[in-house]
N, C-alpha and C. Protein backbone atom coordinates (compact mmCIF):
# COMPACT_ATOMS: atom_id res chain seq x y z
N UNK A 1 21.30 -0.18 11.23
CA UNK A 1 20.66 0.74 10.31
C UNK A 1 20.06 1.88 11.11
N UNK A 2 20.14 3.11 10.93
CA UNK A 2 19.76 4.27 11.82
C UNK A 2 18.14 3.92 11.56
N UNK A 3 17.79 4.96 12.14
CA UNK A 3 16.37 5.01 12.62
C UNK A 3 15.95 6.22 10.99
N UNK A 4 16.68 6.80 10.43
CA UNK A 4 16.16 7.47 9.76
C UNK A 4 15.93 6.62 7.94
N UNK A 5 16.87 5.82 8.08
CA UNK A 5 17.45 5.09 6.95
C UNK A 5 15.62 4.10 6.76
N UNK A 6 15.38 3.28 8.31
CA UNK A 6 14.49 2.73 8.51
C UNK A 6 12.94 3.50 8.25
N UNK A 7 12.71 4.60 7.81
CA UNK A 7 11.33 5.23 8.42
C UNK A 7 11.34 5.95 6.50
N UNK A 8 12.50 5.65 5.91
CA UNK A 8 12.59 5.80 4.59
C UNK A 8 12.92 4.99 3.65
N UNK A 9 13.41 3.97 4.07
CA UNK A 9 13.58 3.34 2.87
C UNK A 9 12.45 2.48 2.01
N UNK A 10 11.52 2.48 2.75
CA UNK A 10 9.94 2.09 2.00
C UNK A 10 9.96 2.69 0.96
N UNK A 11 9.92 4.29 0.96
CA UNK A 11 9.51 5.17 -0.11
C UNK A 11 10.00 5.07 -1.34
N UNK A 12 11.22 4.48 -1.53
CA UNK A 12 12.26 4.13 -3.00
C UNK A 12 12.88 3.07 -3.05
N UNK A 13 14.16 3.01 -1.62
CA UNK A 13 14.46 1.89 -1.84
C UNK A 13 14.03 0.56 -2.05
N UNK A 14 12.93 0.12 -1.02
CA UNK A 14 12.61 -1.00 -0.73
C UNK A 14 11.30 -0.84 -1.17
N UNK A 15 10.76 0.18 -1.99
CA UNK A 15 9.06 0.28 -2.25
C UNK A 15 8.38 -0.80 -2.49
N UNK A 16 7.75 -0.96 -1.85
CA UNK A 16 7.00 -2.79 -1.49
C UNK A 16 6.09 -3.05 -3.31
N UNK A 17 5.82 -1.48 -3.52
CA UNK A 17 4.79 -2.07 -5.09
C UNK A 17 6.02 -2.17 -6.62
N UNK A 18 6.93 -0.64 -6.26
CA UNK A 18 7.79 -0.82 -7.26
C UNK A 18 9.03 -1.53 -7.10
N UNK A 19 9.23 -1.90 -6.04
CA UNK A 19 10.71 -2.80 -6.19
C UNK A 19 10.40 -3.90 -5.49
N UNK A 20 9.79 -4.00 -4.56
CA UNK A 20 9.39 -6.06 -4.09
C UNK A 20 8.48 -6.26 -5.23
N UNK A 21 7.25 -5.56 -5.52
CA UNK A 21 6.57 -6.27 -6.55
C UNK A 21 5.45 -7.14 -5.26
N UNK A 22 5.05 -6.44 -4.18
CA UNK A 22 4.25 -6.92 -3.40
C UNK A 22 3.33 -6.13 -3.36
N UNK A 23 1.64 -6.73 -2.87
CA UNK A 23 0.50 -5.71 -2.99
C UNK A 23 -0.03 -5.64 -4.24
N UNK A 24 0.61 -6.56 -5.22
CA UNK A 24 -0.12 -6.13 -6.51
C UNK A 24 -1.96 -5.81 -6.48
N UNK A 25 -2.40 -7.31 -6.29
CA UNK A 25 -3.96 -7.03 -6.38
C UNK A 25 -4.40 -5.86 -6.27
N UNK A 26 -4.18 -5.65 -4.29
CA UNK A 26 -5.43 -4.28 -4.51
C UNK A 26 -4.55 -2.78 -5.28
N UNK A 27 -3.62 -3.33 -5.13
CA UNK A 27 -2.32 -1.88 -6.20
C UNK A 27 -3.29 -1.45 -7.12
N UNK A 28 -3.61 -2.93 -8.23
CA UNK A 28 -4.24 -2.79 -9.24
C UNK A 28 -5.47 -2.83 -9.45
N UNK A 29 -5.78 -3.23 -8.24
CA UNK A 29 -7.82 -3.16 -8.21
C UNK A 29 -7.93 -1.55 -7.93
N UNK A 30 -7.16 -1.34 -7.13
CA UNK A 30 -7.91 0.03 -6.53
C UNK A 30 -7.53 1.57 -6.69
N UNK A 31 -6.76 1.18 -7.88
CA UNK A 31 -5.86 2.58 -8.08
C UNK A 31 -6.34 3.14 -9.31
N UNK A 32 -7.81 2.99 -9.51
CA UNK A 32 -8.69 3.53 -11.15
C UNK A 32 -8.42 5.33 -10.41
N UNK A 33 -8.30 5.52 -9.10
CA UNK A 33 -8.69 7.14 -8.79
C UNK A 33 -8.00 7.75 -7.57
N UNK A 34 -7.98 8.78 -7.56
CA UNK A 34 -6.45 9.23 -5.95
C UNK A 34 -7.50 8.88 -5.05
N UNK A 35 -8.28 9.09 -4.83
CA UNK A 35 -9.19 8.87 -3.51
C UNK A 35 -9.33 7.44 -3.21
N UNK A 36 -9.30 6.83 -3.89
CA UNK A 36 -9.50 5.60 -3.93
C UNK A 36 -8.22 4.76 -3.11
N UNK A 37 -6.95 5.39 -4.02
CA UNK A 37 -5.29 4.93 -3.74
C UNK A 37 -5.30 5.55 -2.14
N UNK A 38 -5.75 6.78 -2.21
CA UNK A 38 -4.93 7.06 -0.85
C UNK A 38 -5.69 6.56 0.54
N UNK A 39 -7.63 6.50 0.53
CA UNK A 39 -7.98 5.70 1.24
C UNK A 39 -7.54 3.99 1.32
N UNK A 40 -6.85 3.33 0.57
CA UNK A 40 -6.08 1.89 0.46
C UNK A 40 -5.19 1.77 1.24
N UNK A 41 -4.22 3.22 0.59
CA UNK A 41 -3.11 3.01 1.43
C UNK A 41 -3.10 3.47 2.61
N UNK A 42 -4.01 4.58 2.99
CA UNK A 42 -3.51 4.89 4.89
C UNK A 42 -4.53 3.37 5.40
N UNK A 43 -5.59 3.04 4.69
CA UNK A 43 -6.22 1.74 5.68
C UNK A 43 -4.47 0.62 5.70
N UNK A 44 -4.12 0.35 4.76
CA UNK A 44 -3.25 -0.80 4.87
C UNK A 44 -2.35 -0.48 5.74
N UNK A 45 -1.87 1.41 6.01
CA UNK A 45 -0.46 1.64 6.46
C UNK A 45 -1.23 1.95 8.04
N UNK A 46 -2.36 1.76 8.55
CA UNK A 46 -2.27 1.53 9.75
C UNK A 46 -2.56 0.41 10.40
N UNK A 47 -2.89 -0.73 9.63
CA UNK A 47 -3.10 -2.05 9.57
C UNK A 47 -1.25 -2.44 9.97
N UNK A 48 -0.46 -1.78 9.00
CA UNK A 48 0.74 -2.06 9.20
C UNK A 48 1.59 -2.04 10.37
N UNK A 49 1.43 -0.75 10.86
CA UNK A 49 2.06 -0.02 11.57
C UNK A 49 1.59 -0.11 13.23
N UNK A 50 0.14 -0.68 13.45
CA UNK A 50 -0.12 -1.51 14.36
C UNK A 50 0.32 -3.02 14.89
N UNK A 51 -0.23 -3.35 13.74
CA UNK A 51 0.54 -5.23 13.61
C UNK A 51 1.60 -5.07 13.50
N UNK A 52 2.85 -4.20 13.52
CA UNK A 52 4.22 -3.95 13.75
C UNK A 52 4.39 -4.03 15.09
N UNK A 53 3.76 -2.73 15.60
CA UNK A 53 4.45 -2.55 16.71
C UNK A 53 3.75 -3.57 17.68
N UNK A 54 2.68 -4.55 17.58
CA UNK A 54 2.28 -5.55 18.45
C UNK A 54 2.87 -6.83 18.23
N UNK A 55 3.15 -7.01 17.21
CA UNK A 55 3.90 -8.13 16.74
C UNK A 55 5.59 -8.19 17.57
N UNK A 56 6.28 -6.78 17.45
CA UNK A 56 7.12 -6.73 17.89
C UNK A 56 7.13 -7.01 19.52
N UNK A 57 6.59 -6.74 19.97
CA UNK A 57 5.94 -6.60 21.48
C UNK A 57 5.77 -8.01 22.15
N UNK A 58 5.06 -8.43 21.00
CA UNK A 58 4.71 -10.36 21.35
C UNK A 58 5.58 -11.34 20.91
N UNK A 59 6.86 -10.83 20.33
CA UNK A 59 7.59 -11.70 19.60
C UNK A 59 8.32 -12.64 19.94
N UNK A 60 8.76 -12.47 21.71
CA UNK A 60 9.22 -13.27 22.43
C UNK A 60 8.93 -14.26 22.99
N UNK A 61 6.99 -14.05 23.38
CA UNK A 61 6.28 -14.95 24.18
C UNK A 61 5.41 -15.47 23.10
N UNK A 62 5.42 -15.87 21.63
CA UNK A 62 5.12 -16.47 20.70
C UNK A 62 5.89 -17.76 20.44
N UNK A 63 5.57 -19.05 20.35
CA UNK A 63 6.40 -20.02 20.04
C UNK A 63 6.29 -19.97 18.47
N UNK A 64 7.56 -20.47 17.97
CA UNK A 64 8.10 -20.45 16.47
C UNK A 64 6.82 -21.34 16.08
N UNK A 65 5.86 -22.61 16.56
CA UNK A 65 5.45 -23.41 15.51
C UNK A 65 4.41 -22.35 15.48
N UNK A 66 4.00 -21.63 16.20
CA UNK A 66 1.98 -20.85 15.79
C UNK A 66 2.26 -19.34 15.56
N UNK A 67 3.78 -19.30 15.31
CA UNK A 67 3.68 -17.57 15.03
C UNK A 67 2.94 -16.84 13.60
N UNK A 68 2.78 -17.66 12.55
CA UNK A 68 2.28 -17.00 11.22
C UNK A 68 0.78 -16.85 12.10
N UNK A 69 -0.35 -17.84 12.73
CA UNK A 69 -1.34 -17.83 12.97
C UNK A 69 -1.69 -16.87 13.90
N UNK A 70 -0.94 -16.58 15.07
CA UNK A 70 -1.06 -15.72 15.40
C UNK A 70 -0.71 -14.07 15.27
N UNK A 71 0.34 -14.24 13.98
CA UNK A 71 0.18 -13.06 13.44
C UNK A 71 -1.06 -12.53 12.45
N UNK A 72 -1.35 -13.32 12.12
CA UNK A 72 -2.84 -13.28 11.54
C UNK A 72 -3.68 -12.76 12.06
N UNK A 73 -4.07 -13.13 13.40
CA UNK A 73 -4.94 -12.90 14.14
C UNK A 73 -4.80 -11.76 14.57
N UNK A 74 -3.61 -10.95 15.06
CA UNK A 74 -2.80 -9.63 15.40
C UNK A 74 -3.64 -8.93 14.23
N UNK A 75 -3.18 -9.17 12.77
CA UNK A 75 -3.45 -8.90 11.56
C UNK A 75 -5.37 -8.24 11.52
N UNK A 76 -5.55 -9.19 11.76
CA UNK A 76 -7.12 -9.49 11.00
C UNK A 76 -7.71 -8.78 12.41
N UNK A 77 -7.40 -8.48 13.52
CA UNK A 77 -7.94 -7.51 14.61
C UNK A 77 -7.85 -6.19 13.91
N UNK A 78 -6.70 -5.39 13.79
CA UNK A 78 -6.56 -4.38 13.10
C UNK A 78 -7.55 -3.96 11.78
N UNK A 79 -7.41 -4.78 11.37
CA UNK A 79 -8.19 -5.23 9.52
C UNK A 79 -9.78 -4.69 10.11
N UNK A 80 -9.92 -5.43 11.15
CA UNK A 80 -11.41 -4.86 11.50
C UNK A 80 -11.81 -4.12 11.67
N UNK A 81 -10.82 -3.26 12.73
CA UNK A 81 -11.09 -1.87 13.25
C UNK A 81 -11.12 -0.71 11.74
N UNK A 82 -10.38 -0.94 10.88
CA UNK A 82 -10.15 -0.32 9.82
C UNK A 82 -11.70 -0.29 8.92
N UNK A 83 -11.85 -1.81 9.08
CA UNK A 83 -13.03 -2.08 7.95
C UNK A 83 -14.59 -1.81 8.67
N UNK A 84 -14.52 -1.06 10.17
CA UNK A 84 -15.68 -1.21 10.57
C UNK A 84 -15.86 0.04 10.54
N UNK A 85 -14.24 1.26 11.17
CA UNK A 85 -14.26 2.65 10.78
C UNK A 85 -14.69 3.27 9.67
N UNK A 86 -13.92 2.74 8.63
CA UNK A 86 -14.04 3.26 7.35
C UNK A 86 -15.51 3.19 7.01
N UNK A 87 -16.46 1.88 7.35
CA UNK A 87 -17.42 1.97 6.73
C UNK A 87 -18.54 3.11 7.54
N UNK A 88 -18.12 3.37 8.87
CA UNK A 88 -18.70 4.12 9.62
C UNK A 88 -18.66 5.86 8.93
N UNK A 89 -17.10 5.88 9.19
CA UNK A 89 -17.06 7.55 8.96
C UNK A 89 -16.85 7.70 7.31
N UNK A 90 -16.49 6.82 6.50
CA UNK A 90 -16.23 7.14 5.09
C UNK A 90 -16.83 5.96 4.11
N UNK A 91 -18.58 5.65 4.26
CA UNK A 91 -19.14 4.81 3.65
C UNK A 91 -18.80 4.85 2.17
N UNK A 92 -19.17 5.98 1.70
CA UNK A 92 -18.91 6.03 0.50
C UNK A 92 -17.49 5.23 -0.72
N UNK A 93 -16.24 5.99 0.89
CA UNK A 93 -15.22 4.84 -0.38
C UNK A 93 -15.22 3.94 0.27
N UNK A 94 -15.64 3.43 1.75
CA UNK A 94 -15.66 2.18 1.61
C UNK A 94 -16.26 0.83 1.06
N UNK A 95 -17.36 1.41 0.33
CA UNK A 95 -18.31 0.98 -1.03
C UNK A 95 -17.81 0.71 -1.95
N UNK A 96 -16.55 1.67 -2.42
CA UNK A 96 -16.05 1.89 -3.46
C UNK A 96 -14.68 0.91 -3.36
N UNK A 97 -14.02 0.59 -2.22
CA UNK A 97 -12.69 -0.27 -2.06
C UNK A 97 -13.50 -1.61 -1.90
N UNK A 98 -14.58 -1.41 -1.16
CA UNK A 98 -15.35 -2.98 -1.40
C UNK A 98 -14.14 -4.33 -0.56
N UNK A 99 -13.92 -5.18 -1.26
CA UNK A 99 -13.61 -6.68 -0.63
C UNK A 99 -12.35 -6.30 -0.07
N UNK A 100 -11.76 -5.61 -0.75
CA UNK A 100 -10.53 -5.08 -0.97
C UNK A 100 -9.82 -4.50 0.24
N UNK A 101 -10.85 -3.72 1.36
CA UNK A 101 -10.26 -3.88 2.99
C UNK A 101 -10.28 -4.74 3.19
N UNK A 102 -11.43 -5.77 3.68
CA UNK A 102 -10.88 -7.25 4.33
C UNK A 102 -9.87 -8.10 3.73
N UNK A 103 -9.11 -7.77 2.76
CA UNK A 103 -8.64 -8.54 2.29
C UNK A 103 -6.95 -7.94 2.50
N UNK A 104 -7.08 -6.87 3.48
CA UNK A 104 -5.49 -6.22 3.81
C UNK A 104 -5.32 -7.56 4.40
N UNK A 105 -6.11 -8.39 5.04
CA UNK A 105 -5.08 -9.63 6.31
C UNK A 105 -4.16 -10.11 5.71
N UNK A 106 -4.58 -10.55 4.39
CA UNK A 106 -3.40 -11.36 3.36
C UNK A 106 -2.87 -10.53 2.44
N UNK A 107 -3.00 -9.18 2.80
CA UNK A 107 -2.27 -8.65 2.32
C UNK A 107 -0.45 -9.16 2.37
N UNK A 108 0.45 -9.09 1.32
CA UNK A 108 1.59 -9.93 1.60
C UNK A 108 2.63 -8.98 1.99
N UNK A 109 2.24 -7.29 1.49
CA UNK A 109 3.25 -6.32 2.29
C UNK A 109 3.24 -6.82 4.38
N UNK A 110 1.72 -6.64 4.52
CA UNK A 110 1.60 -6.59 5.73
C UNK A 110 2.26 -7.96 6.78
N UNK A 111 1.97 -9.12 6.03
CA UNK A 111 2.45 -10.42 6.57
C UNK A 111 4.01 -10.44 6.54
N UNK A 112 4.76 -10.25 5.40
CA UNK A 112 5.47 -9.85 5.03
C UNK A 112 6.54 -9.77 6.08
N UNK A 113 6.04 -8.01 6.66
CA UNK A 113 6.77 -6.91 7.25
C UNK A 113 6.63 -7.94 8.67
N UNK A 114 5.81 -8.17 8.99
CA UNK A 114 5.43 -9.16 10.47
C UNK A 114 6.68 -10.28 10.61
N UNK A 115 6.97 -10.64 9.24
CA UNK A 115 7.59 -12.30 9.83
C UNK A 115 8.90 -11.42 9.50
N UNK A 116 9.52 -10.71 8.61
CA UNK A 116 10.82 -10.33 8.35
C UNK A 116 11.67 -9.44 9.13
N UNK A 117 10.60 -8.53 9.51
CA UNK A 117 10.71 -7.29 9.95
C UNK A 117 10.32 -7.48 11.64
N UNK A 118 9.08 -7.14 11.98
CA UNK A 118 8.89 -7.05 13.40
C UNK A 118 8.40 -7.74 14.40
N UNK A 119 9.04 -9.35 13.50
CA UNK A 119 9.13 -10.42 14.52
C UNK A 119 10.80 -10.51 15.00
N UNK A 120 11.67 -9.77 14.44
CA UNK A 120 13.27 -9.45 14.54
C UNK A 120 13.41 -8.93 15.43
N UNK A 121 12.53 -7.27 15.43
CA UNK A 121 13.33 -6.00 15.70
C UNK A 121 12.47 -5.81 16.77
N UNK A 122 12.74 -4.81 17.38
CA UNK A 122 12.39 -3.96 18.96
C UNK A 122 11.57 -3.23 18.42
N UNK A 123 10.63 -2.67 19.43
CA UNK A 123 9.35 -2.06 18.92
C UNK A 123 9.36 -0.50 18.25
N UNK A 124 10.44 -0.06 18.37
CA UNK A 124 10.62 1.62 17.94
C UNK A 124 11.01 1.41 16.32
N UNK A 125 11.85 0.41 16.40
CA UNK A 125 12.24 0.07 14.40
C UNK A 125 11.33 -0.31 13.79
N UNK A 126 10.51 -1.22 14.49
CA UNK A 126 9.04 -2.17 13.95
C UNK A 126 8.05 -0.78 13.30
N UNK A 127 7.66 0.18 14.39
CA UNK A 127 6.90 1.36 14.16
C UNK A 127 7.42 2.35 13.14
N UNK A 128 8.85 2.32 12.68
CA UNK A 128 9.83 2.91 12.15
C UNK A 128 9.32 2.32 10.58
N UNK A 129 9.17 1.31 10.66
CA UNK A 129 9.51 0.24 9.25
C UNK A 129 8.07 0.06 8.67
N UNK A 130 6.93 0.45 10.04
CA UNK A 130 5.38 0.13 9.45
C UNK A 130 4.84 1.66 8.93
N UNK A 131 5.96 2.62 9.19
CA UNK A 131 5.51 4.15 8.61
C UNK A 131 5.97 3.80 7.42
N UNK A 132 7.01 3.78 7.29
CA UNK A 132 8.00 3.74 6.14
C UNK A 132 7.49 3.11 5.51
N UNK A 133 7.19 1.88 5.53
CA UNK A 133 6.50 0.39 4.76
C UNK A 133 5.27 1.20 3.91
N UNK A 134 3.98 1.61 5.14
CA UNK A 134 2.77 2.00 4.58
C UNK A 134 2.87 3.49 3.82
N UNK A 135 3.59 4.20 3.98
CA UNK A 135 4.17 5.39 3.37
C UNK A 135 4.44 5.69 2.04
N UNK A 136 5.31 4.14 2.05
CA UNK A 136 5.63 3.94 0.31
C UNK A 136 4.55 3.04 0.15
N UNK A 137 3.80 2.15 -0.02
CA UNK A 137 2.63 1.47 -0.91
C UNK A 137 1.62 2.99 -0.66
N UNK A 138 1.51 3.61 0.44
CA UNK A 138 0.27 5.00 0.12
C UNK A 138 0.65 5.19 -1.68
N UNK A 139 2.04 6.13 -1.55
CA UNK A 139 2.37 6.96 -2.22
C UNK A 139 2.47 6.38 -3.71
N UNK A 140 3.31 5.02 -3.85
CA UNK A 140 2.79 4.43 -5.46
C UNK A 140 1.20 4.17 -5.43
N UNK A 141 0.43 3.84 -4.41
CA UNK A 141 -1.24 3.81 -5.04
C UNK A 141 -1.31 5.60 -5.71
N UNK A 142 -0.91 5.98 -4.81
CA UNK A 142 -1.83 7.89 -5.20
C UNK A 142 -0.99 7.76 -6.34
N UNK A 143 0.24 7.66 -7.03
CA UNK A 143 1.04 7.98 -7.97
C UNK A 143 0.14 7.02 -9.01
N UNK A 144 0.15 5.63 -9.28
CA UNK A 144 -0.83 5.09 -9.91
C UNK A 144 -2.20 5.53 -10.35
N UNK A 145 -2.74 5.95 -8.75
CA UNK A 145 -4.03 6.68 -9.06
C UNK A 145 -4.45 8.08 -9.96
N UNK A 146 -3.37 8.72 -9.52
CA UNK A 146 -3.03 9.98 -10.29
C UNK A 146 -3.13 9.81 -11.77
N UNK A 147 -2.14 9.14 -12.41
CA UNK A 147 -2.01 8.97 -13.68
C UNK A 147 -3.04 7.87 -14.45
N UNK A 148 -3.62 7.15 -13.47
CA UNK A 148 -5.03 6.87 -14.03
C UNK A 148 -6.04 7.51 -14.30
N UNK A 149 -6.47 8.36 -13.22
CA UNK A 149 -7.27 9.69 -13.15
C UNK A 149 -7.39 10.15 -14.23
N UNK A 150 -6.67 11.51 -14.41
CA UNK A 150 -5.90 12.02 -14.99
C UNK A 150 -6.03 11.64 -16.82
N UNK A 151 -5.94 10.75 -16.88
CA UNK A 151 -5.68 10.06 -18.52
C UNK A 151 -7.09 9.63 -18.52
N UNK A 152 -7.40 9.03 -17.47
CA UNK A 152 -8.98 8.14 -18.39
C UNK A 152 -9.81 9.12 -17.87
N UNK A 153 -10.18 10.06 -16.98
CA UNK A 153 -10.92 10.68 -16.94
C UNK A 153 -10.50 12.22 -17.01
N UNK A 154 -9.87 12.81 -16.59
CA UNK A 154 -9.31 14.01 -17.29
C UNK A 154 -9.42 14.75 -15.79
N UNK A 155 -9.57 14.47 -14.39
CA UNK A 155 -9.57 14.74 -13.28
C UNK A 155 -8.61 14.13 -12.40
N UNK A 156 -8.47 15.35 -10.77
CA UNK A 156 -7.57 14.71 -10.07
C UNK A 156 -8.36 15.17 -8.75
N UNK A 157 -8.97 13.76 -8.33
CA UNK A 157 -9.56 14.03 -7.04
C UNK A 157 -10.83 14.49 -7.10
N UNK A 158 -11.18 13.81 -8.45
CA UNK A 158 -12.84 14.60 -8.93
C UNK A 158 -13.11 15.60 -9.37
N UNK A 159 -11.69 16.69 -9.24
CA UNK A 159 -11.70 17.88 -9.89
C UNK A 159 -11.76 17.83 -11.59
N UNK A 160 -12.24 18.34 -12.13
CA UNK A 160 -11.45 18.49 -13.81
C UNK A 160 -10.30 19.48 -14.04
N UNK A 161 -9.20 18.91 -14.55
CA UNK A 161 -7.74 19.51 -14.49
C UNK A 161 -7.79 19.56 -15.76
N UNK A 162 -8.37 18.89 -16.85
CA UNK A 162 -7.79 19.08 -18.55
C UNK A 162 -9.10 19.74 -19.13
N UNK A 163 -9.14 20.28 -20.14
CA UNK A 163 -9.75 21.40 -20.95
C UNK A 163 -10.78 20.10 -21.08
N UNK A 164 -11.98 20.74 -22.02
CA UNK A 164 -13.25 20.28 -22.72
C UNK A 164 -12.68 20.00 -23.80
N UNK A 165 -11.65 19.99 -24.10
CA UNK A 165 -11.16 19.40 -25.61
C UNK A 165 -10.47 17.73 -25.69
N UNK A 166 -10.15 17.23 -24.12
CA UNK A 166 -9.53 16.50 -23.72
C UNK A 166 -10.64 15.05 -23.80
N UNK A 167 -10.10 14.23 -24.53
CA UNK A 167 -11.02 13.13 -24.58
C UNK A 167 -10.03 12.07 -24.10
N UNK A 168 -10.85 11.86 -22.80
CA UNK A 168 -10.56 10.43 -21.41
C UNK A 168 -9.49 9.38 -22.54
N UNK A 169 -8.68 8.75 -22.35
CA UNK A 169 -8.23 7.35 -22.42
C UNK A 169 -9.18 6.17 -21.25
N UNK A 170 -10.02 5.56 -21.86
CA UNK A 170 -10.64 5.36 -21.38
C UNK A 170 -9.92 4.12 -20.38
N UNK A 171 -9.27 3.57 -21.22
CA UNK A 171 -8.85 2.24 -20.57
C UNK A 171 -8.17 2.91 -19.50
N UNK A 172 -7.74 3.91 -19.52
CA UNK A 172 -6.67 3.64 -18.23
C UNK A 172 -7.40 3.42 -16.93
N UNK A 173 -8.46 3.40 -16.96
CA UNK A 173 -9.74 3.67 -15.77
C UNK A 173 -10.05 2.30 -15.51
N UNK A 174 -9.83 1.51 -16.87
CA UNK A 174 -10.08 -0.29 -16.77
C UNK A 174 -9.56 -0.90 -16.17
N UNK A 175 -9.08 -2.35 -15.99
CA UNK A 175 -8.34 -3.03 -15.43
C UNK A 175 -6.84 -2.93 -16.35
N UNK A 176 -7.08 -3.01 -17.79
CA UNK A 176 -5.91 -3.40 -18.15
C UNK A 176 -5.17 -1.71 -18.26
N UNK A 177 -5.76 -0.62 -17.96
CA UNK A 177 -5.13 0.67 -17.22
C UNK A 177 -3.99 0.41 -16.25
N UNK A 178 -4.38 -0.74 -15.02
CA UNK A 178 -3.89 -0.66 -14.00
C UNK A 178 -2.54 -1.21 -14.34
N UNK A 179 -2.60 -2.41 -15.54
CA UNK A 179 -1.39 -3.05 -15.67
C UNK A 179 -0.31 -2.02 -17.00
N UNK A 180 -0.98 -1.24 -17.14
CA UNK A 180 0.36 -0.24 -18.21
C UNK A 180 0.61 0.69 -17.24
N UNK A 181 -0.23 1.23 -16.39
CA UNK A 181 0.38 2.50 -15.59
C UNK A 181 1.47 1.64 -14.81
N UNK A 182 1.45 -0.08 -14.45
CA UNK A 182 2.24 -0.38 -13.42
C UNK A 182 3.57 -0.68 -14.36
N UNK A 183 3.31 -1.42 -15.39
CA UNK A 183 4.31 -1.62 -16.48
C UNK A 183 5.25 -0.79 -16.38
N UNK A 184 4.74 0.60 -17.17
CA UNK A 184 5.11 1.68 -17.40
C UNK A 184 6.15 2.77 -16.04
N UNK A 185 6.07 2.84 -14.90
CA UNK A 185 6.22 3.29 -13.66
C UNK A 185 7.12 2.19 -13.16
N UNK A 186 6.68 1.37 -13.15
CA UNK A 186 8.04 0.47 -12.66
C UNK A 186 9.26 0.35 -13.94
N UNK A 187 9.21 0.32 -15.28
CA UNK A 187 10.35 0.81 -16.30
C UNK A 187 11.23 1.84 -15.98
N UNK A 188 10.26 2.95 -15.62
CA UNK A 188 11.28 3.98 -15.45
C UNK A 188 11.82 3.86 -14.07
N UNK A 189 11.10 3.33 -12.86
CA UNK A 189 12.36 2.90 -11.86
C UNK A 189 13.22 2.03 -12.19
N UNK A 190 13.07 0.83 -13.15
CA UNK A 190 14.29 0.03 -13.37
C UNK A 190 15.20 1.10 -14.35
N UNK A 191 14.90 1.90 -14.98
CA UNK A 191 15.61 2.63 -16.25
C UNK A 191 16.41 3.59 -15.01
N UNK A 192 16.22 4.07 -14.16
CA UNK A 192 16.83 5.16 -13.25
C UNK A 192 17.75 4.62 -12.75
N UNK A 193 17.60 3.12 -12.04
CA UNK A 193 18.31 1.95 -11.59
C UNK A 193 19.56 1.68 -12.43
N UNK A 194 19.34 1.42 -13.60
CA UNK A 194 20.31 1.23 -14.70
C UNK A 194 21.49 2.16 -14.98
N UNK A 195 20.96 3.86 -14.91
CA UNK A 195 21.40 4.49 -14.90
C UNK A 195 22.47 4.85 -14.18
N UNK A 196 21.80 4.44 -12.53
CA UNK A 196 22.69 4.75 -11.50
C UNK A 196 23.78 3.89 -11.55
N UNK A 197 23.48 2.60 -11.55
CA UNK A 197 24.82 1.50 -11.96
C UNK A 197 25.55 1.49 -13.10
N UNK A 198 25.26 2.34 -13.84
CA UNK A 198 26.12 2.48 -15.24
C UNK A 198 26.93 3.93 -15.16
């Protein structure tokens, strides 16, 4: 698989939220707002893209029975640095993402990509696959986030984008928001899907 095929196919093909159907939780915990989605996804996509390329690195001198545990541990190092930064330089959303960083370790994109991906491959594809990987879950959170925004509150990024005449959908801001915007967004990728094979 080229190197370019690899550093893209996160974004559509293989999109870990709309076509694995992985990441749901914080997908849907944390995508009420874009700020919200896109601080999720660059914390997860450098959580990723680290524990890639170290995973790949250690993959040889790991024995098969303790490799999930010690990918964990790979895992949950990263997880820290993320969850100690964020709360340092960007308290505010990290208030606002709450449990929801520490909880990238089990994240299942990230474990995932570790045992399938860059416990396989050489370290340039691994780094290839943890852009690509975290690239596409960024981009469906902000796309989620967007159209949550947007509908339940009538803003994008805190800005106000719709007139004073515009009254919020409130739910979409709720929890059960998170599950029609995902409903809804993953239909029309299966409907595009359909298309293409027909």
């Amino acid at each position: 698989m080229s190197a370019f095929k690899e550093l893209t196919k996160g974004i559509y093909d293989q999109n870990p939220v709309f076509k694995q159907a992985l990441g749901l939780c914080p997908t849907l915990a944390v995508s009420n707002s874009v700020e919200n989605g896109l601080g999720m996804g660059l914390a997860a996509t450098f959580v990723l893209v680290c524990s890639n390329v170290i995973i790949s690195l250690i993959r040889k001198l790991v024995p098969a029975k303790i490799r999930i545990p010690v990918y964990i541990v790979v895992i949950a190092s990263f997880v820290t640095i993320v969850d100690y930064s964020m709360n340092g330089l960007f308290h505010e959303l990290h208030k606002s993402l709450g449990l929801f960083i520490p909880l990238i370790v089990v994240n299942c994109i990230i474990l995932g990509r570790a045992e399938a991906f860059a416990g396989k491959n050489n370290i340039f594809l691994s780094l290839l696959d943890g852009i690509g990987m975290g690239l596409g879950f960024t981009l469906a959170l902000v796309l989620l986030g967007t159209i949550r925004e947007i509908l339940g509150n009538g803003s994008f990024l805190g800005i106000p984008v719709i007139g004073a005449s515009f009254k919020p959908v409130l739910i979409m801001i709720l929890p059960p928001g998170a599950f029609l915007s995902i409903g809804f967004v993953m239909g029309f990728f299966n409907w595009i899907e359909n298309r293409k094979s027909n």
